[in-house]
N, C-alpha and C. Protein backbone atom coordinates (compact mmCIF):
# COMPACT_ATOMS: atom_id res chain seq x y z
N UNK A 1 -43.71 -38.06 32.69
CA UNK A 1 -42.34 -38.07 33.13
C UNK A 1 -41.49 -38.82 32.11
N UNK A 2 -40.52 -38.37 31.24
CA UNK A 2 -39.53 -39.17 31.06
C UNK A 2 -38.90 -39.85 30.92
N UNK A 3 -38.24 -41.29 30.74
CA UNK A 3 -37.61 -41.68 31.27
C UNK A 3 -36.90 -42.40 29.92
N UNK A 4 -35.90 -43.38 30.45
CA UNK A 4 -35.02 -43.87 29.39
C UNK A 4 -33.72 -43.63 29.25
N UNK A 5 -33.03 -44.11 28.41
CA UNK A 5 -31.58 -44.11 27.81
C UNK A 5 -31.47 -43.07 26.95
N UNK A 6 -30.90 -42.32 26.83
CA UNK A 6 -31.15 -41.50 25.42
C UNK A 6 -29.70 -41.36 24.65
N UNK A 7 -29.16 -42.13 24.21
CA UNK A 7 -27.33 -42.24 23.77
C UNK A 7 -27.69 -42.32 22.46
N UNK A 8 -28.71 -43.26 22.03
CA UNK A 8 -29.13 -43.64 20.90
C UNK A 8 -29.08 -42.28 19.67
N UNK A 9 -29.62 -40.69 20.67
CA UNK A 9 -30.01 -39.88 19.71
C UNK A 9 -28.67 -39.35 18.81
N UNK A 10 -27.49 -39.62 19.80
CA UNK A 10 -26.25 -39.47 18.96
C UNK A 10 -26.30 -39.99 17.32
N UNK A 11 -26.73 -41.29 16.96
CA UNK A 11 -26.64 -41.95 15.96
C UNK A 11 -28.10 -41.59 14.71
N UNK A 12 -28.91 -40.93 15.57
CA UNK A 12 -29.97 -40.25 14.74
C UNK A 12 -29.88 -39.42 13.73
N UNK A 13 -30.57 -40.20 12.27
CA UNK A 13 -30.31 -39.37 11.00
C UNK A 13 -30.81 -38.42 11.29
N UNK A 14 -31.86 -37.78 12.12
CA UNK A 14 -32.43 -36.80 11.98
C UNK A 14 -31.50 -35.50 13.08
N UNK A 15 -30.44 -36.31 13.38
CA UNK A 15 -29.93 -35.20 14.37
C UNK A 15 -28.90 -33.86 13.42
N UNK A 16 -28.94 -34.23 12.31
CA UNK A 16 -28.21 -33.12 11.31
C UNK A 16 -29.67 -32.16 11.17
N UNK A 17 -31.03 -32.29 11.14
CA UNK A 17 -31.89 -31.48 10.56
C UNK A 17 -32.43 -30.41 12.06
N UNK A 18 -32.61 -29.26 11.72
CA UNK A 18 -33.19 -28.00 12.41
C UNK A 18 -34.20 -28.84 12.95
N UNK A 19 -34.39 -28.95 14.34
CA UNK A 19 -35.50 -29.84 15.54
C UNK A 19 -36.95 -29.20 15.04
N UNK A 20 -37.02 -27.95 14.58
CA UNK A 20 -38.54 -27.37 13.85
C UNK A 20 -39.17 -28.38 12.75
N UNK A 21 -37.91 -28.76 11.97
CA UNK A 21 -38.48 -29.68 10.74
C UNK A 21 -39.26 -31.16 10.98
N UNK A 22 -38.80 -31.63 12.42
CA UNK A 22 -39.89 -32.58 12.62
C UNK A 22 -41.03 -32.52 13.62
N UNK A 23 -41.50 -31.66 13.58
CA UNK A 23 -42.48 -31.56 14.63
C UNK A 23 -43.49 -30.30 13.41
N UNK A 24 -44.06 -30.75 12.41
CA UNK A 24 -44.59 -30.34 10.98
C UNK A 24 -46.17 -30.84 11.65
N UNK A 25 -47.01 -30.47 11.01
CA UNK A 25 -48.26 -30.75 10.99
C UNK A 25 -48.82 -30.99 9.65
N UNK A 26 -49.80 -32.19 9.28
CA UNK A 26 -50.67 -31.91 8.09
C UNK A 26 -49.83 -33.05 7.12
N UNK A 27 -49.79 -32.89 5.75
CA UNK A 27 -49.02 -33.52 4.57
C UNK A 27 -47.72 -33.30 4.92
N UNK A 28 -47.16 -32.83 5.02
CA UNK A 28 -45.83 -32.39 5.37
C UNK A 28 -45.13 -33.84 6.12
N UNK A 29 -45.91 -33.94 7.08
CA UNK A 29 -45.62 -35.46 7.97
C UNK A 29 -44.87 -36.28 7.41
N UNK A 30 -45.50 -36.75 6.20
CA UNK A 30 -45.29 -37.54 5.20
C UNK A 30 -44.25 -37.67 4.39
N UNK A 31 -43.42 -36.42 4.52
CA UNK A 31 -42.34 -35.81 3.44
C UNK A 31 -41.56 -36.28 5.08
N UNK A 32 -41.53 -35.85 6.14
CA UNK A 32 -40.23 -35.60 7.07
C UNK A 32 -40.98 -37.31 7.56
N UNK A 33 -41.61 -38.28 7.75
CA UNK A 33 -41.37 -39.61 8.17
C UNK A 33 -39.91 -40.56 6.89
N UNK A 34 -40.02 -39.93 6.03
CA UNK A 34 -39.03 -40.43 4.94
C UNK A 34 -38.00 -40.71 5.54
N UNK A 35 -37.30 -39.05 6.57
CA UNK A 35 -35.85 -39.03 6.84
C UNK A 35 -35.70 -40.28 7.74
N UNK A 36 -37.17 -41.01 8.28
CA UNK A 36 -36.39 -41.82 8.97
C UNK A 36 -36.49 -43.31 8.74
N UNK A 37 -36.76 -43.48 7.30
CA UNK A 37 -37.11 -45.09 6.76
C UNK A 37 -36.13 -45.59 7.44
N UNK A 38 -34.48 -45.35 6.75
CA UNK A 38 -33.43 -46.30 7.06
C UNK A 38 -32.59 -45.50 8.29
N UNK A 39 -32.88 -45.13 9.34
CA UNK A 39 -31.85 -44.49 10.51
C UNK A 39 -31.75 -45.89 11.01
N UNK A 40 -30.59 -45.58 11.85
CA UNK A 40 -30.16 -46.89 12.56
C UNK A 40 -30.70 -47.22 14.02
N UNK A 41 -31.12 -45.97 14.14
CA UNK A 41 -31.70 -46.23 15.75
C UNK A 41 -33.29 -45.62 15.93
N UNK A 42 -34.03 -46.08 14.62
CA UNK A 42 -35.27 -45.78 14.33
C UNK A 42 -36.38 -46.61 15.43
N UNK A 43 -35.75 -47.86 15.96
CA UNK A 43 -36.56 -49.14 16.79
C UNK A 43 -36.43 -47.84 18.23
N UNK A 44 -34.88 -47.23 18.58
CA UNK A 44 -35.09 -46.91 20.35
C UNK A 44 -36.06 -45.25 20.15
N UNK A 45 -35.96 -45.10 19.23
CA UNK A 45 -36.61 -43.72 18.84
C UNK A 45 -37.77 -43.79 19.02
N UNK A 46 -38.70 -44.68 18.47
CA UNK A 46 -39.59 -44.62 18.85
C UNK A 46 -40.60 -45.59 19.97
N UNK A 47 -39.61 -46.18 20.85
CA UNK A 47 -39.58 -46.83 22.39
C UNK A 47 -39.84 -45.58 22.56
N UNK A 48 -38.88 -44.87 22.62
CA UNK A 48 -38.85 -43.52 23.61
C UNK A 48 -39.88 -42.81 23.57
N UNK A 49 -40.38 -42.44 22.85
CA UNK A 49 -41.39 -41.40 22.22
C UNK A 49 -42.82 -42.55 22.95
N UNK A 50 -43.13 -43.99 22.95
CA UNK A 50 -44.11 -44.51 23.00
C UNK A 50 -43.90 -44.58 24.29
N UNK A 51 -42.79 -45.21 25.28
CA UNK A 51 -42.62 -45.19 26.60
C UNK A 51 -43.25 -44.04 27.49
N UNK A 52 -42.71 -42.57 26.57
CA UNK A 52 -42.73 -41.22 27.99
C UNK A 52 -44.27 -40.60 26.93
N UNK A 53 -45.31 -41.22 26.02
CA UNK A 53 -46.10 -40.92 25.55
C UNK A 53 -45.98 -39.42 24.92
N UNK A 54 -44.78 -39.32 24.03
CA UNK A 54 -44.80 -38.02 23.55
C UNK A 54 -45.67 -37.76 22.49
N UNK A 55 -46.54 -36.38 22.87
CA UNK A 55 -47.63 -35.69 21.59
C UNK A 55 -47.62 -34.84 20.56
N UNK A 56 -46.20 -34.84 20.27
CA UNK A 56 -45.43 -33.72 19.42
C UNK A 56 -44.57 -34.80 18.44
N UNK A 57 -44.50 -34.31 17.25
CA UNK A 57 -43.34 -34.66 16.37
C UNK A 57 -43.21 -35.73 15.69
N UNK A 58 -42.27 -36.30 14.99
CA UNK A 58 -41.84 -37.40 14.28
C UNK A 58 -40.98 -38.00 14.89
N UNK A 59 -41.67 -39.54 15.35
CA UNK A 59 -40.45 -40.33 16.31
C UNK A 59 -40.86 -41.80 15.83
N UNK A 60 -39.45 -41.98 15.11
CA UNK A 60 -39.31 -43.25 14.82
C UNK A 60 -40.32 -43.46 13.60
N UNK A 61 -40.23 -42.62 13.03
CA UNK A 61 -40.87 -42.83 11.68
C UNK A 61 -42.54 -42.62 11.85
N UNK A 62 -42.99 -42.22 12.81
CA UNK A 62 -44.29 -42.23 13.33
C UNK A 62 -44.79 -41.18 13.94
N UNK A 63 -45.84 -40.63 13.46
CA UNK A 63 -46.79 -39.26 13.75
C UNK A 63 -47.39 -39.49 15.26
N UNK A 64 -48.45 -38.36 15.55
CA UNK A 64 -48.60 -38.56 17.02
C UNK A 64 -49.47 -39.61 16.47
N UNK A 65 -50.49 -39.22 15.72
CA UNK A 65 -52.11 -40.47 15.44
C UNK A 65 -51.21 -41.77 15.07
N UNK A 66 -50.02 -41.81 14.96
CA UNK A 66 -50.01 -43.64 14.62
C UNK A 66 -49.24 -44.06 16.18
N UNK A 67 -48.54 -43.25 16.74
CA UNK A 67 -48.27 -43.41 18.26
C UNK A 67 -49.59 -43.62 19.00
N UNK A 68 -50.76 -42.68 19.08
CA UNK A 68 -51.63 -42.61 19.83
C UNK A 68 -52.78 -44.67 19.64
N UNK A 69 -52.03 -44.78 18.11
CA UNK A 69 -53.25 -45.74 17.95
C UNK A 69 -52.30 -46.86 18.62
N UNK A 70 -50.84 -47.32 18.48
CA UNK A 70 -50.40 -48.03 18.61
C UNK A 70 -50.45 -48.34 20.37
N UNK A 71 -50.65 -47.40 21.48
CA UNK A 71 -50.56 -47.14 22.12
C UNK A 71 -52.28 -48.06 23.05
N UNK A 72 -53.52 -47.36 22.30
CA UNK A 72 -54.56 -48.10 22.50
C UNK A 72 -54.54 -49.38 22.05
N UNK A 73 -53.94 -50.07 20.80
CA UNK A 73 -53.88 -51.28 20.47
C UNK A 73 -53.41 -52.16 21.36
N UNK A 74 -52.18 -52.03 22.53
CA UNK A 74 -51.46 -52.41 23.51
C UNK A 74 -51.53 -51.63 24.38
N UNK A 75 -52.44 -51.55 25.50
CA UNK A 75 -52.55 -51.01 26.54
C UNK A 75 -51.97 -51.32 28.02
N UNK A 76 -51.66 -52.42 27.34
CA UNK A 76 -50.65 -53.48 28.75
C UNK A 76 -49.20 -53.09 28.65
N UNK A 77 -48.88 -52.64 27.74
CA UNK A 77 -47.33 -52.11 27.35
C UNK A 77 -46.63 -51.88 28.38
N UNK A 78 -45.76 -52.20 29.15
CA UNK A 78 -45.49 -51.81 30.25
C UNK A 78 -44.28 -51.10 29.90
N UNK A 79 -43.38 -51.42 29.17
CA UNK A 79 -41.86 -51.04 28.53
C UNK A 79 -41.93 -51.51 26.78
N UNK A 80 -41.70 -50.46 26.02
CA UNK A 80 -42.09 -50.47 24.50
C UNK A 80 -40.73 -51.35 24.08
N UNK A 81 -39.61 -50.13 25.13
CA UNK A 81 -38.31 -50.32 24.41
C UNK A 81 -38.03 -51.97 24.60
N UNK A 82 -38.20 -52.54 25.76
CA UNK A 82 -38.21 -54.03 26.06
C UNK A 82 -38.75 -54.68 25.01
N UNK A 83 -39.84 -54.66 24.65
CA UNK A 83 -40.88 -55.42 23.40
C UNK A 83 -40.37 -55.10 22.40
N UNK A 84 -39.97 -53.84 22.12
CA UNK A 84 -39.25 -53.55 20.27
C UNK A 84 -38.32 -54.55 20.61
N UNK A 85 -37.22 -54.05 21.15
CA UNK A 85 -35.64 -55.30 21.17
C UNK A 85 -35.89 -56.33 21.27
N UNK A 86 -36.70 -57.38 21.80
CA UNK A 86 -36.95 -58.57 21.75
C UNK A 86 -37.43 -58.97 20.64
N UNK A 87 -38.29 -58.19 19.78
CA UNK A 87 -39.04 -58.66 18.48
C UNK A 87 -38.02 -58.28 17.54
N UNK A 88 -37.27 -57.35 17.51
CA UNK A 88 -35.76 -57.39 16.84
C UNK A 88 -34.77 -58.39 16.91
N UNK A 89 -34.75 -58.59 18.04
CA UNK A 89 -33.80 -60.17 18.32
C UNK A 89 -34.21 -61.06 17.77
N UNK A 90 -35.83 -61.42 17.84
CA UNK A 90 -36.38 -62.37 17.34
C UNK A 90 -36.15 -62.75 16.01
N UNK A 91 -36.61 -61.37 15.32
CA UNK A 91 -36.57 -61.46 13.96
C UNK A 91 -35.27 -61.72 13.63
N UNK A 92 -34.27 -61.28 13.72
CA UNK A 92 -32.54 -61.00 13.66
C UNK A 92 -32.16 -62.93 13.49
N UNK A 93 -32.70 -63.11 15.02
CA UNK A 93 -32.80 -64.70 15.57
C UNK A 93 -33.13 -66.12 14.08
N UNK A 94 -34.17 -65.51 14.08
CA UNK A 94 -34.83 -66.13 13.00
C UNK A 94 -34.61 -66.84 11.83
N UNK A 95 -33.42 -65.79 11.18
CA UNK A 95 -33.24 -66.36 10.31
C UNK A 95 -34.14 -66.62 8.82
N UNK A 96 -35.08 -66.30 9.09
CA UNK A 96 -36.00 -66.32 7.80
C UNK A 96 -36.65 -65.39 7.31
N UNK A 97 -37.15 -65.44 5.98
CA UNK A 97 -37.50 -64.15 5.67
C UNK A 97 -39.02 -64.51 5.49
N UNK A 98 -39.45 -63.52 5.29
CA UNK A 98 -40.86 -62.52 5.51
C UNK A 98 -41.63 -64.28 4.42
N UNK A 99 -42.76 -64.56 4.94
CA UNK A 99 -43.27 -65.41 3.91
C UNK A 99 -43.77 -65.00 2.52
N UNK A 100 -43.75 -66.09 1.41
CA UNK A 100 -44.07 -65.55 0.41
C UNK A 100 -45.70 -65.56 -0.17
N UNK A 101 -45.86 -64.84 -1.07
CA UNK A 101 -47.35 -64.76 -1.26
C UNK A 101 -47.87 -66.11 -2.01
N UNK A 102 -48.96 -66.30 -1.95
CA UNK A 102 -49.27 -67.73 -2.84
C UNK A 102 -48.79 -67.95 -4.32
N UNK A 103 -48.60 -66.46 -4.92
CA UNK A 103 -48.22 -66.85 -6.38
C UNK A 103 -46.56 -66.79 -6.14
N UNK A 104 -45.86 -66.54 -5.64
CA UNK A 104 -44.95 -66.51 -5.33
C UNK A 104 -43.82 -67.74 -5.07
N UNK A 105 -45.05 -68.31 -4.15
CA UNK A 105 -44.60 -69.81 -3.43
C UNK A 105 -45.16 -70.58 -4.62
N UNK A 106 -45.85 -70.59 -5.41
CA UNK A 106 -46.10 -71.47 -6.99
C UNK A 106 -44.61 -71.50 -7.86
N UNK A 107 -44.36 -70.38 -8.30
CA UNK A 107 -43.17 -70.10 -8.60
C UNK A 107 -41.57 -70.86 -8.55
N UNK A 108 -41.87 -70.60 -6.90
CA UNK A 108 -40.26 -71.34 -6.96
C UNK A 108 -40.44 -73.12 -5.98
N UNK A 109 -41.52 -73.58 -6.55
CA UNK A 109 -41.84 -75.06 -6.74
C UNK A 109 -41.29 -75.90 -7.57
């Protein structure tokens, strides 16, 4: 069943492309996950798709096998879209960036 907000798809880069072009099988995947590195609503895209367990297509930058794994990895998931936005806030929150690697952090010592 369904369910969710779906306003978000308005703002979807992928809403200019023919709906056939993401739902590709094989290498191809790979070429149409691109269109959605930088979309703006790439985080509710693929809530949605992980929430109503969809088995078709490119959502949120992600094939069915990386949905299906993400899905067994967190089996307690109760609401995706809840957990993405909070770890977005978080990060947003945060304020800091990504840590640096050991030669990295030598560097600017």
């Amino acid at each position: 069943m369904a369910t969710g907000d779906r306003q978000w798809e308005a703002q979807a880069k992928c809403g200019t492309q023919v709906a056939e072009a993401l739902f590709v099988e094989g290498t191809v995947q790979k070429r149409v996950k691109t269109l959605c590195s930088d979309c703006p609503v790439r985080t509710e895209c693929l809530a949605y798709a992980l929430d109503n367990r969809i088995e078709h297509g490119i959502w949120g930058g992600t094939t069915v096998r990386e949905r299906r794994s993400l899905l067994r990895r967190r089996p307690t998931v109760t609401s995706w879209r809840l957990l993405l936005d909070a770890a977005r806030t978080e990060h947003a929150n945060s304020g800091r960036l990504l840590p640096l690697s050991g030669a990295d952090r030598r560097r600017t010592v």
